[in-house]
PDB file of N, CA and C in Angstrom:
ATOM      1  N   UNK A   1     -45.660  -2.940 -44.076  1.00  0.00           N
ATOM      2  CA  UNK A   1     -45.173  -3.184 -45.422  1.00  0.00           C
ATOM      3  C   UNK A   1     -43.810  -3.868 -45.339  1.00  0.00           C
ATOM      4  N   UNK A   2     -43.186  -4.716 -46.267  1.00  0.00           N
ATOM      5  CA  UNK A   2     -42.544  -5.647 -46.279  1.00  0.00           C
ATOM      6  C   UNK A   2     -40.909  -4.767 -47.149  1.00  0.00           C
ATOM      7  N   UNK A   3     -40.081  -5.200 -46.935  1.00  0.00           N
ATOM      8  CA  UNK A   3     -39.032  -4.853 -47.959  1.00  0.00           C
ATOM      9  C   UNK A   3     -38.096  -5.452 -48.359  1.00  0.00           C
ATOM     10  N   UNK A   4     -37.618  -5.605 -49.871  1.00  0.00           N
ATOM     11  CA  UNK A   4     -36.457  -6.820 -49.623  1.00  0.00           C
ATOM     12  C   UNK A   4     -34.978  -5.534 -49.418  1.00  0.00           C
ATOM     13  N   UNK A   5     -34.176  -6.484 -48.896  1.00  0.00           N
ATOM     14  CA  UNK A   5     -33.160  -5.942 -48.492  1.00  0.00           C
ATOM     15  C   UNK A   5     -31.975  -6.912 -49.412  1.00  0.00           C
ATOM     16  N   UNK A   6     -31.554  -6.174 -50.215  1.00  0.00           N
ATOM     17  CA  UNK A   6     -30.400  -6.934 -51.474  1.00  0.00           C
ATOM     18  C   UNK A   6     -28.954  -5.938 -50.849  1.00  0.00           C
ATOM     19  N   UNK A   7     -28.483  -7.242 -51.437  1.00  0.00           N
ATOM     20  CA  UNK A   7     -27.018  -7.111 -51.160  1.00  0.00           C
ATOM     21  C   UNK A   7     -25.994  -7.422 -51.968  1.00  0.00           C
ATOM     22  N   UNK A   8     -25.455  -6.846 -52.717  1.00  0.00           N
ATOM     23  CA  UNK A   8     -24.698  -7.420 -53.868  1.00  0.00           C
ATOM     24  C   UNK A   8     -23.425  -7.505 -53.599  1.00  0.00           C
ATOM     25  N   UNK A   9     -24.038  -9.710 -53.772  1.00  0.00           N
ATOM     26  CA  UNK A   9     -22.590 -10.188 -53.101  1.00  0.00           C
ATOM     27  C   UNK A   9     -21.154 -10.673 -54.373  1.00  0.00           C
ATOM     28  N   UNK A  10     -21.708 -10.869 -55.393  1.00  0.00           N
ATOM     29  CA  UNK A  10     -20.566 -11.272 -56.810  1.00  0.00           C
ATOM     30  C   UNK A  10     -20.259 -10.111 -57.181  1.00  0.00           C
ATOM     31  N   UNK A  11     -19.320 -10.040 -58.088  1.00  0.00           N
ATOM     32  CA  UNK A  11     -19.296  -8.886 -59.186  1.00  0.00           C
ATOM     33  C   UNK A  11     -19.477  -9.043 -60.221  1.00  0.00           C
ATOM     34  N   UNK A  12     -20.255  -7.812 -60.733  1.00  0.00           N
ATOM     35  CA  UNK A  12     -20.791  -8.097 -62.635  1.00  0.00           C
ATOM     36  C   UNK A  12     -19.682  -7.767 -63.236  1.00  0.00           C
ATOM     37  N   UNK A  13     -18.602  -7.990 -63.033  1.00  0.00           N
ATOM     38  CA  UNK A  13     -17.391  -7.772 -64.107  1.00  0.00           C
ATOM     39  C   UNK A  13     -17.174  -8.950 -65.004  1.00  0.00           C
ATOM     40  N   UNK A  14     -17.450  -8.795 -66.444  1.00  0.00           N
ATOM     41  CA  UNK A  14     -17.153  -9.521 -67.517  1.00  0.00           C
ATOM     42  C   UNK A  14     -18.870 -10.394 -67.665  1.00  0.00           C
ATOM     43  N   UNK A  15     -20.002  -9.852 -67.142  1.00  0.00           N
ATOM     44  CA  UNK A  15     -21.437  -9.981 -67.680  1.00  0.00           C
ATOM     45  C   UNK A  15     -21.918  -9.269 -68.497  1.00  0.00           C
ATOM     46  N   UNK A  16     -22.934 -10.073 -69.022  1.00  0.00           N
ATOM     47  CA  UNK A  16     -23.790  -9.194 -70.278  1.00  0.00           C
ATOM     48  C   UNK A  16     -23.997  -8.156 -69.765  1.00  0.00           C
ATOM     49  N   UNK A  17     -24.173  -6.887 -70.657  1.00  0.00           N
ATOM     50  CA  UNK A  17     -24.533  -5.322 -70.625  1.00  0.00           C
ATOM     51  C   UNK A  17     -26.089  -5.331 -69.941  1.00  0.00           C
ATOM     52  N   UNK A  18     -26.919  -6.615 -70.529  1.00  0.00           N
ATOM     53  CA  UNK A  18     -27.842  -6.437 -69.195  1.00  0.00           C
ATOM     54  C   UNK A  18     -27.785  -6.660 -68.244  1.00  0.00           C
ATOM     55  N   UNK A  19     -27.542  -7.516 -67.555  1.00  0.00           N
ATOM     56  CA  UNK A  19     -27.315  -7.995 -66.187  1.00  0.00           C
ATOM     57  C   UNK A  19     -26.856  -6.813 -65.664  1.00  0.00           C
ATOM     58  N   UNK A  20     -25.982  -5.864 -65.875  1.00  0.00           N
ATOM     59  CA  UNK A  20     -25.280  -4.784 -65.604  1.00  0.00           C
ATOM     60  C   UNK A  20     -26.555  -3.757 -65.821  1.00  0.00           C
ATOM     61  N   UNK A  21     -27.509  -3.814 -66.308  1.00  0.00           N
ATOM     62  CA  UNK A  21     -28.182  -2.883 -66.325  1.00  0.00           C
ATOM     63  C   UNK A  21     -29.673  -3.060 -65.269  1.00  0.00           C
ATOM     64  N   UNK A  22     -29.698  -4.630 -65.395  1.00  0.00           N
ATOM     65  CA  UNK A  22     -30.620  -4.596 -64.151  1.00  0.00           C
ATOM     66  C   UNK A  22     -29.954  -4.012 -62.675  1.00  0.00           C
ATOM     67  N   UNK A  23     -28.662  -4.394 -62.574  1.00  0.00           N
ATOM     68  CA  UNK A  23     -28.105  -4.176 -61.239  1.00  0.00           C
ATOM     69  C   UNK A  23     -28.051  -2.339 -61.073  1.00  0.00           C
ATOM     70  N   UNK A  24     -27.681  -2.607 -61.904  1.00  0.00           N
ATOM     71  CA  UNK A  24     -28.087  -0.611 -61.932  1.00  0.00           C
ATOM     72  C   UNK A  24     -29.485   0.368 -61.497  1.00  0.00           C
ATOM     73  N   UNK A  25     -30.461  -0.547 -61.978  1.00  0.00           N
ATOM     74  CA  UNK A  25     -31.799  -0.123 -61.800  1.00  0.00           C
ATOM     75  C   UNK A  25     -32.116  -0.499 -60.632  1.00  0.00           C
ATOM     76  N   UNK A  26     -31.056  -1.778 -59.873  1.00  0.00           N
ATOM     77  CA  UNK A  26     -31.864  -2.009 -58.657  1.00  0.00           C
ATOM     78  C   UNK A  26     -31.372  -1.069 -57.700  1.00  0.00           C
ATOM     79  N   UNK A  27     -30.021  -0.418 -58.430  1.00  0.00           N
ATOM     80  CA  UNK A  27     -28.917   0.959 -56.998  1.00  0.00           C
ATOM     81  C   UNK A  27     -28.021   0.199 -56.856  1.00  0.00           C
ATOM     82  N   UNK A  28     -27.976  -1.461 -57.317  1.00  0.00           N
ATOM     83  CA  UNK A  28     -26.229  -1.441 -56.780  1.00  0.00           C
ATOM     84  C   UNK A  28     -24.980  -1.533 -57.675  1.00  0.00           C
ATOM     85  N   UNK A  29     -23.962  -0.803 -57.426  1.00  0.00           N
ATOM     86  CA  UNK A  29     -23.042  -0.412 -58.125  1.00  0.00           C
ATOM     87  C   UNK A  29     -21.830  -1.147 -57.487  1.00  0.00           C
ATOM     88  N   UNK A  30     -21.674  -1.254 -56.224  1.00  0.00           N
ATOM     89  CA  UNK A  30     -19.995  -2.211 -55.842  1.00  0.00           C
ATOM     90  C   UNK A  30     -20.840  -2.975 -54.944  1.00  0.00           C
ATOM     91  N   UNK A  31     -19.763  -4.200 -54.711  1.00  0.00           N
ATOM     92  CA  UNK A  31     -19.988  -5.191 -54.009  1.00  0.00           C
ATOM     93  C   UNK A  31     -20.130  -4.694 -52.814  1.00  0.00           C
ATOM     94  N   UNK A  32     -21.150  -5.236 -52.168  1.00  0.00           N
ATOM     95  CA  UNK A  32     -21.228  -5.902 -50.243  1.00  0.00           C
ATOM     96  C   UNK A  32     -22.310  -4.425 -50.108  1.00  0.00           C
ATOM     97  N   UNK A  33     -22.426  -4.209 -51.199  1.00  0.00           N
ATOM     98  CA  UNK A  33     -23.877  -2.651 -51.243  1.00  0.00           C
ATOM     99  C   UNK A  33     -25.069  -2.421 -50.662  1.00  0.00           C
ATOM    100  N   UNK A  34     -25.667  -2.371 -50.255  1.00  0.00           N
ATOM    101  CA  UNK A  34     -26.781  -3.341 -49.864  1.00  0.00           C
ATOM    102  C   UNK A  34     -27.841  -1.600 -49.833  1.00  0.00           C
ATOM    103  N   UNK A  35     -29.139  -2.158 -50.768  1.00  0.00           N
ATOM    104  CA  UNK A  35     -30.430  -1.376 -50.796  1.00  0.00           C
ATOM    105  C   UNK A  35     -31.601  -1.876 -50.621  1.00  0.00           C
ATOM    106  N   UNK A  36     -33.045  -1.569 -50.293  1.00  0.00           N
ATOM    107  CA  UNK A  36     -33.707  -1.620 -49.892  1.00  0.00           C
ATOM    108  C   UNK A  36     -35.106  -1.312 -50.975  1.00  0.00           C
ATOM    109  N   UNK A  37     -35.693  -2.086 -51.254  1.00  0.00           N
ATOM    110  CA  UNK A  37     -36.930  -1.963 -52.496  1.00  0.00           C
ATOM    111  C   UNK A  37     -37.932  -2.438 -51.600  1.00  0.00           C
ATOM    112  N   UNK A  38     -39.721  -2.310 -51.765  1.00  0.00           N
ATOM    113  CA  UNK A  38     -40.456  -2.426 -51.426  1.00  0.00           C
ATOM    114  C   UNK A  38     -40.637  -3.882 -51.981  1.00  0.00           C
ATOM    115  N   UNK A  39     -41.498  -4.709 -51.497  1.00  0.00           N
ATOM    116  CA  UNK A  39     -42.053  -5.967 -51.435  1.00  0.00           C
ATOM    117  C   UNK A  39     -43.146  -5.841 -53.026  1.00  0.00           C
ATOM    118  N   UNK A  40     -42.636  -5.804 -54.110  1.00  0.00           N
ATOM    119  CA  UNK A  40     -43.707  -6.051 -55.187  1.00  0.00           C
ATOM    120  C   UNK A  40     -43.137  -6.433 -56.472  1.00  0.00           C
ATOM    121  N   UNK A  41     -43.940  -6.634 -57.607  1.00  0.00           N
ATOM    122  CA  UNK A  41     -43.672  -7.912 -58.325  1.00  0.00           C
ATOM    123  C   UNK A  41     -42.224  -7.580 -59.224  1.00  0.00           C
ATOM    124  N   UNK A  42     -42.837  -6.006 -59.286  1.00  0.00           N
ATOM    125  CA  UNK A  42     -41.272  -5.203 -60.554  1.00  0.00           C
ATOM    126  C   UNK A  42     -39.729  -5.775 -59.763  1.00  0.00           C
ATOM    127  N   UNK A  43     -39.930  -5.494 -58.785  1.00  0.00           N
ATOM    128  CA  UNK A  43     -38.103  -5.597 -58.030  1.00  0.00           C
ATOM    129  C   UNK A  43     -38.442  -7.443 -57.594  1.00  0.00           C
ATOM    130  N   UNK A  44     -38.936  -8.257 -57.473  1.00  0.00           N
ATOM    131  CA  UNK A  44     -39.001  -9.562 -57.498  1.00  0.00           C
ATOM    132  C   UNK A  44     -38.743 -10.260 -58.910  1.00  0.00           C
ATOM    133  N   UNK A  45     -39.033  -9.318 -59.898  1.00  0.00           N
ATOM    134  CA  UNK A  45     -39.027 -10.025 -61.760  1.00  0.00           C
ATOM    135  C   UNK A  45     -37.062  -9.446 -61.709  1.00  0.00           C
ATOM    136  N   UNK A  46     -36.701  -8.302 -60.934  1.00  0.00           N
ATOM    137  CA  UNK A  46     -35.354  -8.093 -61.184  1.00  0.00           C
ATOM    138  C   UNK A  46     -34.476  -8.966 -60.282  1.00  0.00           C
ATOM    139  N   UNK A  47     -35.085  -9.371 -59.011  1.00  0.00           N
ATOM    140  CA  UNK A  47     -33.764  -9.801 -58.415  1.00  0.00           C
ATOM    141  C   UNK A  47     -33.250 -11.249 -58.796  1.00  0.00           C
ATOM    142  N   UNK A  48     -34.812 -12.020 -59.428  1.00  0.00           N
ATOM    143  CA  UNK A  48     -34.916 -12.782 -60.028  1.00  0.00           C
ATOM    144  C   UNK A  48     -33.811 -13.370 -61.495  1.00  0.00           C
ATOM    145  N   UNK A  49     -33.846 -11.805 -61.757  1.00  0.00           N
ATOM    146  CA  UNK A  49     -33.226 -12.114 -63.284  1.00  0.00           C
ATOM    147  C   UNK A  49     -31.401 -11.834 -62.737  1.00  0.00           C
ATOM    148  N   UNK A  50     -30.897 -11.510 -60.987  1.00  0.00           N
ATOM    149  CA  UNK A  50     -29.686 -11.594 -60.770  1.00  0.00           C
ATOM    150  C   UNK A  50     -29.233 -12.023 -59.963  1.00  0.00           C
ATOM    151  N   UNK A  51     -29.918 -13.710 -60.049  1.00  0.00           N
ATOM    152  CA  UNK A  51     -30.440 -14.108 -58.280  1.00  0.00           C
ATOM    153  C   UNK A  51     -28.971 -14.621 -57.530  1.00  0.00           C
ATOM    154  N   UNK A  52     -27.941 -14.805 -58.918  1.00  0.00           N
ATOM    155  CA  UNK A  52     -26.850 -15.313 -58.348  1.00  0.00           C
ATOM    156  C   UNK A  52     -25.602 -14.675 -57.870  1.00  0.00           C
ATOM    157  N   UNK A  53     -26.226 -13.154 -57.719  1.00  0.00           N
ATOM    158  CA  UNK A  53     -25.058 -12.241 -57.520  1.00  0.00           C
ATOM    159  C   UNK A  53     -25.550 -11.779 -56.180  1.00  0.00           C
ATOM    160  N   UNK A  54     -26.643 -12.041 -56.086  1.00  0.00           N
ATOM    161  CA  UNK A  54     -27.252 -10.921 -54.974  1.00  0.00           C
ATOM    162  C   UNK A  54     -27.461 -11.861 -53.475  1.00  0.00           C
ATOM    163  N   UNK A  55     -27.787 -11.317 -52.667  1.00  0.00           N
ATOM    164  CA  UNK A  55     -28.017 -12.006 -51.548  1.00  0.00           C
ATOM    165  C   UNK A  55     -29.693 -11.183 -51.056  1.00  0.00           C
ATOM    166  N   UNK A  56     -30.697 -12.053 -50.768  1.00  0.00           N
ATOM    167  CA  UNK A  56     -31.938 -11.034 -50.629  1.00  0.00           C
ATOM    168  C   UNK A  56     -32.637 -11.893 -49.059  1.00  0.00           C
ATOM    169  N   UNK A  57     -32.818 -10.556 -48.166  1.00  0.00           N
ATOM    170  CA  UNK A  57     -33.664 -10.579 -46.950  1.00  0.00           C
ATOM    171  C   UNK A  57     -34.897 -10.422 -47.411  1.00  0.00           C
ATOM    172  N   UNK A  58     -35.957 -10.791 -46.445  1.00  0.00           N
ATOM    173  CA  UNK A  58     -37.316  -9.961 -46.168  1.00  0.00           C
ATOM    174  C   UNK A  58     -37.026  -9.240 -45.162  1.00  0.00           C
ATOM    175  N   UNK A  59     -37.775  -7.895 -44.721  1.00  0.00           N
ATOM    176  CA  UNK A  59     -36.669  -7.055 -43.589  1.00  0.00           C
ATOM    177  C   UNK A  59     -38.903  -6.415 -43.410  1.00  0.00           C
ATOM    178  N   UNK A  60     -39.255  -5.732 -42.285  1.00  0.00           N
ATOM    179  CA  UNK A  60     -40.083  -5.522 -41.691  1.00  0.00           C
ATOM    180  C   UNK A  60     -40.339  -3.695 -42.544  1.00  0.00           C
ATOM    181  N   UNK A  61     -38.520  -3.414 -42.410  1.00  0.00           N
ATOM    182  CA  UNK A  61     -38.515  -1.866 -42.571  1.00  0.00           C
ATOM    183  C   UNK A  61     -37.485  -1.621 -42.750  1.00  0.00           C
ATOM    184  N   UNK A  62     -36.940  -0.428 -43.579  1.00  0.00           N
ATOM    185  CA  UNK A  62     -35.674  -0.469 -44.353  1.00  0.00           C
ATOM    186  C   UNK A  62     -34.838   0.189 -43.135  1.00  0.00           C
ATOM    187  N   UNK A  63     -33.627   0.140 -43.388  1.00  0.00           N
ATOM    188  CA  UNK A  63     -32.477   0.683 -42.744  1.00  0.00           C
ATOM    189  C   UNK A  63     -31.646   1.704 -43.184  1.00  0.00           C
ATOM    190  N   UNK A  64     -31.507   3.099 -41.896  1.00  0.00           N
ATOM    191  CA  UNK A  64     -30.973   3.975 -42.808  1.00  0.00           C
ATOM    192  C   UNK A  64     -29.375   4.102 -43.220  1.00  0.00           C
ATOM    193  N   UNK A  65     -28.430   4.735 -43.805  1.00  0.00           N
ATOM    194  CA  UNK A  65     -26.797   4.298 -43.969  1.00  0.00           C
ATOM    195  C   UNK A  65     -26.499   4.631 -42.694  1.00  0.00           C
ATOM    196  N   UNK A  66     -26.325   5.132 -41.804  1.00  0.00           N
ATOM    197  CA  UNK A  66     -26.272   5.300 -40.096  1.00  0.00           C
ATOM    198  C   UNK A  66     -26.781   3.534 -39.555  1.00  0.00           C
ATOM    199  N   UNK A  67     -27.598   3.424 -40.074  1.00  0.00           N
ATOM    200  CA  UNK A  67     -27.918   1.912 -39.607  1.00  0.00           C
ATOM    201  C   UNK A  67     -27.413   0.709 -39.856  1.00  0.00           C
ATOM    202  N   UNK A  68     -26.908   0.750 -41.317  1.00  0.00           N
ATOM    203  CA  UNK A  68     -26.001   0.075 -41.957  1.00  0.00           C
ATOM    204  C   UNK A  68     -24.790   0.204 -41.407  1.00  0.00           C
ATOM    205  N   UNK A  69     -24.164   1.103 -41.667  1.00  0.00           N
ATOM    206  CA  UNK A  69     -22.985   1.234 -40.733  1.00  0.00           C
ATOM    207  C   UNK A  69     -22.726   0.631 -39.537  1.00  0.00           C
ATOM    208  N   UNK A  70     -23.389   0.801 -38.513  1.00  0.00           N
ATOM    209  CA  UNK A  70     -23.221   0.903 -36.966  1.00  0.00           C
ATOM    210  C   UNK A  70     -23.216  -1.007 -37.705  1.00  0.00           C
ATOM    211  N   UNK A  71     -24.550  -1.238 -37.832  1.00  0.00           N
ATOM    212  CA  UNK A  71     -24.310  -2.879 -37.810  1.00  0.00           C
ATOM    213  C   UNK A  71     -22.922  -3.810 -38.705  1.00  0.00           C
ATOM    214  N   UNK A  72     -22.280  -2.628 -38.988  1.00  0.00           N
ATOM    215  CA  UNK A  72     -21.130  -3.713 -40.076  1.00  0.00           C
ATOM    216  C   UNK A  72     -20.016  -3.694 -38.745  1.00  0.00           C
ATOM    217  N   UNK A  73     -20.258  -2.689 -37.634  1.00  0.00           N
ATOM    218  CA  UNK A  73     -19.096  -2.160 -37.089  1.00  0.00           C
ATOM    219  C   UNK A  73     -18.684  -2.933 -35.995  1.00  0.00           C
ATOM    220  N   UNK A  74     -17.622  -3.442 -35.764  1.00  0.00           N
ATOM    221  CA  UNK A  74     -16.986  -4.847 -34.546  1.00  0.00           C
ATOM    222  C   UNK A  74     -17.208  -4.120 -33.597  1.00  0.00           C
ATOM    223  N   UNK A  75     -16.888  -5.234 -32.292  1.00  0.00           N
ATOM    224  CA  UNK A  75     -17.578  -4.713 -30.945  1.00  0.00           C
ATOM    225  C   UNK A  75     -16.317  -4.315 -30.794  1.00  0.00           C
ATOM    226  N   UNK A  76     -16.475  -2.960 -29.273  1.00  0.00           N
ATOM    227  CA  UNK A  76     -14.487  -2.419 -29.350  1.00  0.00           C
ATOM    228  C   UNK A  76     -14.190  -3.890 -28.003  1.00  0.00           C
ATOM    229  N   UNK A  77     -13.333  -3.618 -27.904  1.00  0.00           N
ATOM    230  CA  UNK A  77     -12.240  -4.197 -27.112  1.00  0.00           C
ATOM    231  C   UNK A  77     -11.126  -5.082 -28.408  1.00  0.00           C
ATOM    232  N   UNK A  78     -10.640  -6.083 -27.793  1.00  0.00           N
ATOM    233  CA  UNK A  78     -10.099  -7.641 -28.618  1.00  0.00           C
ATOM    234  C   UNK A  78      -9.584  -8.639 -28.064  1.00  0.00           C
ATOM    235  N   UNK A  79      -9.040  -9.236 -29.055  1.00  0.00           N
ATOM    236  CA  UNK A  79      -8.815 -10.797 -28.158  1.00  0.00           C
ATOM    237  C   UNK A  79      -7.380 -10.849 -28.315  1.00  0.00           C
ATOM    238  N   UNK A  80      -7.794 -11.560 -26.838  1.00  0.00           N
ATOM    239  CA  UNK A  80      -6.017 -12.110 -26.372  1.00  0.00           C
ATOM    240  C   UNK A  80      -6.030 -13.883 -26.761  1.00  0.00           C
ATOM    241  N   UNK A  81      -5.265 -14.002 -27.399  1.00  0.00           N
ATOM    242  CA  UNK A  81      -4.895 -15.465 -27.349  1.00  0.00           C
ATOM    243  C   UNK A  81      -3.352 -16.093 -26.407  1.00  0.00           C
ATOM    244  N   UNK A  82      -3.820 -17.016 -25.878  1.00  0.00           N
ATOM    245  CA  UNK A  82      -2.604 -17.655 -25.533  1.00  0.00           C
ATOM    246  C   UNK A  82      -1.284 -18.008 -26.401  1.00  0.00           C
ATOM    247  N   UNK A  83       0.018 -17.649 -26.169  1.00  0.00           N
ATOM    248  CA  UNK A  83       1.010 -18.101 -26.727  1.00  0.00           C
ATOM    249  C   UNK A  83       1.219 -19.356 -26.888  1.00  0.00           C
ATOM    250  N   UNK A  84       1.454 -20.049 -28.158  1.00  0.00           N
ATOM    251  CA  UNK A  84       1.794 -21.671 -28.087  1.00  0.00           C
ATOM    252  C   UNK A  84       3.251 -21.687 -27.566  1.00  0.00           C
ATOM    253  N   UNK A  85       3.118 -22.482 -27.209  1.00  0.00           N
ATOM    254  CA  UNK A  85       4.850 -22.719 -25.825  1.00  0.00           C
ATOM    255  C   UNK A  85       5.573 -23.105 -27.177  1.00  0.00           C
ATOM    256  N   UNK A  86       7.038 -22.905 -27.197  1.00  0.00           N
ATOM    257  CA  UNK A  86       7.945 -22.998 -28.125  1.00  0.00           C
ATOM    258  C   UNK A  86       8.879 -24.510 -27.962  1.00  0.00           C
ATOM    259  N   UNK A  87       8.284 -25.615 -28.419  1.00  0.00           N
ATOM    260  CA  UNK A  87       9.416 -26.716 -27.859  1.00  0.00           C
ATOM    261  C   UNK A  87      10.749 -26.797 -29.597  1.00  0.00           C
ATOM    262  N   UNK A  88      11.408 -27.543 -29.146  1.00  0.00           N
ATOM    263  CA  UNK A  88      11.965 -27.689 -30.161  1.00  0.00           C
ATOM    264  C   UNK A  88      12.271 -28.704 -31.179  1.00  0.00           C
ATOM    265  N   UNK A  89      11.854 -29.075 -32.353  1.00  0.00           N
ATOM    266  CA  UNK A  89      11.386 -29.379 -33.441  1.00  0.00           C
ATOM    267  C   UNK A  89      11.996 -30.989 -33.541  1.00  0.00           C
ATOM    268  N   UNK A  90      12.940 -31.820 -32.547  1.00  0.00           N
ATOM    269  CA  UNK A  90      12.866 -33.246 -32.462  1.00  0.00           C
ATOM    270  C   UNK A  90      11.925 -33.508 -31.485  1.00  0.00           C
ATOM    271  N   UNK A  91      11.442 -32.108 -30.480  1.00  0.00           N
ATOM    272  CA  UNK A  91       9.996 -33.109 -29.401  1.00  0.00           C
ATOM    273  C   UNK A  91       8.904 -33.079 -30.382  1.00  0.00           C
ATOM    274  N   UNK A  92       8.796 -32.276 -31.181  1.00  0.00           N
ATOM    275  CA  UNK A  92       7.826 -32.224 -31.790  1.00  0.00           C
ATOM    276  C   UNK A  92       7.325 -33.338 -32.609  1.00  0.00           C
ATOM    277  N   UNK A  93       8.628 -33.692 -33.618  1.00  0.00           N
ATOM    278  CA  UNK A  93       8.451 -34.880 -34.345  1.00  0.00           C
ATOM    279  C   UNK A  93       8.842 -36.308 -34.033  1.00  0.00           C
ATOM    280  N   UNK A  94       9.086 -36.525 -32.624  1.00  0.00           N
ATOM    281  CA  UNK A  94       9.098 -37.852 -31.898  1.00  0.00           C
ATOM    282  C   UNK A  94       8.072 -38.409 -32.120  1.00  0.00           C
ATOM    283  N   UNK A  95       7.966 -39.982 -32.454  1.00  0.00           N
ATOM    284  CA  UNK A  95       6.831 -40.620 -32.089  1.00  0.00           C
ATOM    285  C   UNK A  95       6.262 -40.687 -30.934  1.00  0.00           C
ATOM    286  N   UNK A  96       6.720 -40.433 -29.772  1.00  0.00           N
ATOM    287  CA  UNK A  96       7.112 -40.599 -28.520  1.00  0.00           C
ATOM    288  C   UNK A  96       5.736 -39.862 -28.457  1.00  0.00           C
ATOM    289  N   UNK A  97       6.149 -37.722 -28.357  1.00  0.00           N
ATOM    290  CA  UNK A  97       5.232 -37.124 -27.718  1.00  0.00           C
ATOM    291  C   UNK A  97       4.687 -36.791 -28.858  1.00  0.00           C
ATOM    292  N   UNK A  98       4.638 -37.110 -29.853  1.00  0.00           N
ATOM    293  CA  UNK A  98       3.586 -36.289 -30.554  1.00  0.00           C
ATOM    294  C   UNK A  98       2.425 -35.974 -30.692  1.00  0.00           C
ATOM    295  N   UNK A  99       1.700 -36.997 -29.619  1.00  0.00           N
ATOM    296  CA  UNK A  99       0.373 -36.776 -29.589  1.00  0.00           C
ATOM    297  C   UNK A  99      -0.178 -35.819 -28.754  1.00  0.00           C
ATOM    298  N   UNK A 100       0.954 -35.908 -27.207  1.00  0.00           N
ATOM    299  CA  UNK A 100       0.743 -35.055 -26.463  1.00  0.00           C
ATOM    300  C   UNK A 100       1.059 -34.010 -26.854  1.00  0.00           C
ATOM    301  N   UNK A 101       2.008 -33.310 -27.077  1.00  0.00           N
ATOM    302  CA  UNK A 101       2.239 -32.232 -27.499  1.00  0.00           C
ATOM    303  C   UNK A 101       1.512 -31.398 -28.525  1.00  0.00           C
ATOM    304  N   UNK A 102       0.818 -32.076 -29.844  1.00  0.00           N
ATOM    305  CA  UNK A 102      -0.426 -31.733 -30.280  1.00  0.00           C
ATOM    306  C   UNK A 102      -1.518 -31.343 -30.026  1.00  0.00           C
ATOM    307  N   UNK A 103      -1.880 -32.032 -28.368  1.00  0.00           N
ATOM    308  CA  UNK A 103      -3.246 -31.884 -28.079  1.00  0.00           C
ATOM    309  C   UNK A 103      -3.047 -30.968 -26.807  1.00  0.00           C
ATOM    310  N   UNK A 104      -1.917 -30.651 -26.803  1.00  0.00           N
ATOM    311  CA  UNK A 104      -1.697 -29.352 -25.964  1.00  0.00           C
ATOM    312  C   UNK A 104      -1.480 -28.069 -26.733  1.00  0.00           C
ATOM    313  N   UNK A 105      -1.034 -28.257 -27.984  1.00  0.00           N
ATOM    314  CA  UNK A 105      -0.875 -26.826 -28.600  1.00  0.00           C
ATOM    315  C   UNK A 105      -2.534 -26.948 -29.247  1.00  0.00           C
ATOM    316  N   UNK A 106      -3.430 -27.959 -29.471  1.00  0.00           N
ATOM    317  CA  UNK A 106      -4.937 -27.647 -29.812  1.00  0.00           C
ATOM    318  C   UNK A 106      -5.319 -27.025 -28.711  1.00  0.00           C
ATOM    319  N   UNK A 107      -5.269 -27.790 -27.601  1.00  0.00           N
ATOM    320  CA  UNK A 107      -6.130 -26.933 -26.509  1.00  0.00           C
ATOM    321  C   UNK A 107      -5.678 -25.498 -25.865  1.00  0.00           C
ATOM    322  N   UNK A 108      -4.554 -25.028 -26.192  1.00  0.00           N
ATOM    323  CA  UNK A 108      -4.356 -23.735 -26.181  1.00  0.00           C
ATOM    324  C   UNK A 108      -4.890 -23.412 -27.381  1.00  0.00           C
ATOM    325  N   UNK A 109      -4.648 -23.182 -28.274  1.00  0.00           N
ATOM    326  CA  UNK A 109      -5.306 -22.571 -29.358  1.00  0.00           C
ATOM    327  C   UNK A 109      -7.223 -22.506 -29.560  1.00  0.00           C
ATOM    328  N   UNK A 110      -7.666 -23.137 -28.723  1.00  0.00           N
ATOM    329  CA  UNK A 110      -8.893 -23.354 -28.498  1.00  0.00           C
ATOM    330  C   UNK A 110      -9.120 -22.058 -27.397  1.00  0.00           C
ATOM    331  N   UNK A 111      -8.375 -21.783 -26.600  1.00  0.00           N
ATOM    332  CA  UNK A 111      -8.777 -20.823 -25.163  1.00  0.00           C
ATOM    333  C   UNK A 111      -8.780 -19.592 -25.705  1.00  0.00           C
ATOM    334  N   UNK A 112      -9.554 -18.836 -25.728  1.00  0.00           N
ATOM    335  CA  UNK A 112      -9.628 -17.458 -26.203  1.00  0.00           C
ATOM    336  C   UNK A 112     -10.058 -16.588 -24.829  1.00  0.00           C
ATOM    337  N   UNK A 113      -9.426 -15.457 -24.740  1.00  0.00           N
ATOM    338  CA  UNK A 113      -9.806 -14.498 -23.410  1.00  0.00           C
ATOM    339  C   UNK A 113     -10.154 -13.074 -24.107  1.00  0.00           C
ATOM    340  N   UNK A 114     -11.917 -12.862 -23.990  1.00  0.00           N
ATOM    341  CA  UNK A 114     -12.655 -11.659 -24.306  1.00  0.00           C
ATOM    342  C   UNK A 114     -12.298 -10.641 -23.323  1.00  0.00           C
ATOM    343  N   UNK A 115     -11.844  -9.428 -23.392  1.00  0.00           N
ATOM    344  CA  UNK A 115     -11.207  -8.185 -23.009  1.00  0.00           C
ATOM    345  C   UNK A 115     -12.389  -7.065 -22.930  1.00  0.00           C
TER     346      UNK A 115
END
């Protein structure tokens, strides 16, 4: 069996009292919410009627809030970035180096080191 998986990505603040009342009937109440309805025509005629707030999967099988969770949750460690070297503000704006010196503070800023 099939399920859609909605996610309510806008907010109904300052919409008609219906729109607010379909979103209600579908379970979602705050943004980034996300519930789970079976694959049939009633919850397809609703998501329909809030298609621009919502964000909708097809999903195999629903997910429980333990499941939801874990998947919102960042991987542990973090990132180290390189320091941009500090020159001082006539090398910078020379015609001279400015190109170099640009495409050295891009390519540091490009190097990222996973921890």
């Amino acid at each position: 069996m099939s399920w859609f998986r909605i996610t309510l990505h806008r907010s109904a603040i300052g919409l008609p009292e219906r729109t607010r009342g379909v979103l209600m009937a579908l379970g979602l109440r705050r943004r980034s919410q996300t519930v789970f309805h079976p694959v049939e025509p009633q919850f397809a005629g609703m998501i329909m009627k809030v298609k621009e707030l919502v964000l909708v999967e097809e999903v195999d099988k629903p997910k429980t809030q333990a499941e939801l969770r874990e998947e919102r949750r960042p991987e542990p460690g973090f990132y180290l970035e390189k320091a941009v070297p500090r020159h001082d503000e006539a090398a910078l704006f020379s015609s001279r180096t400015r190109g170099s010196v640009l495409a050295a503070v891009q390519a540091m800023e490009s190097e990222e080191v996973r921890l």
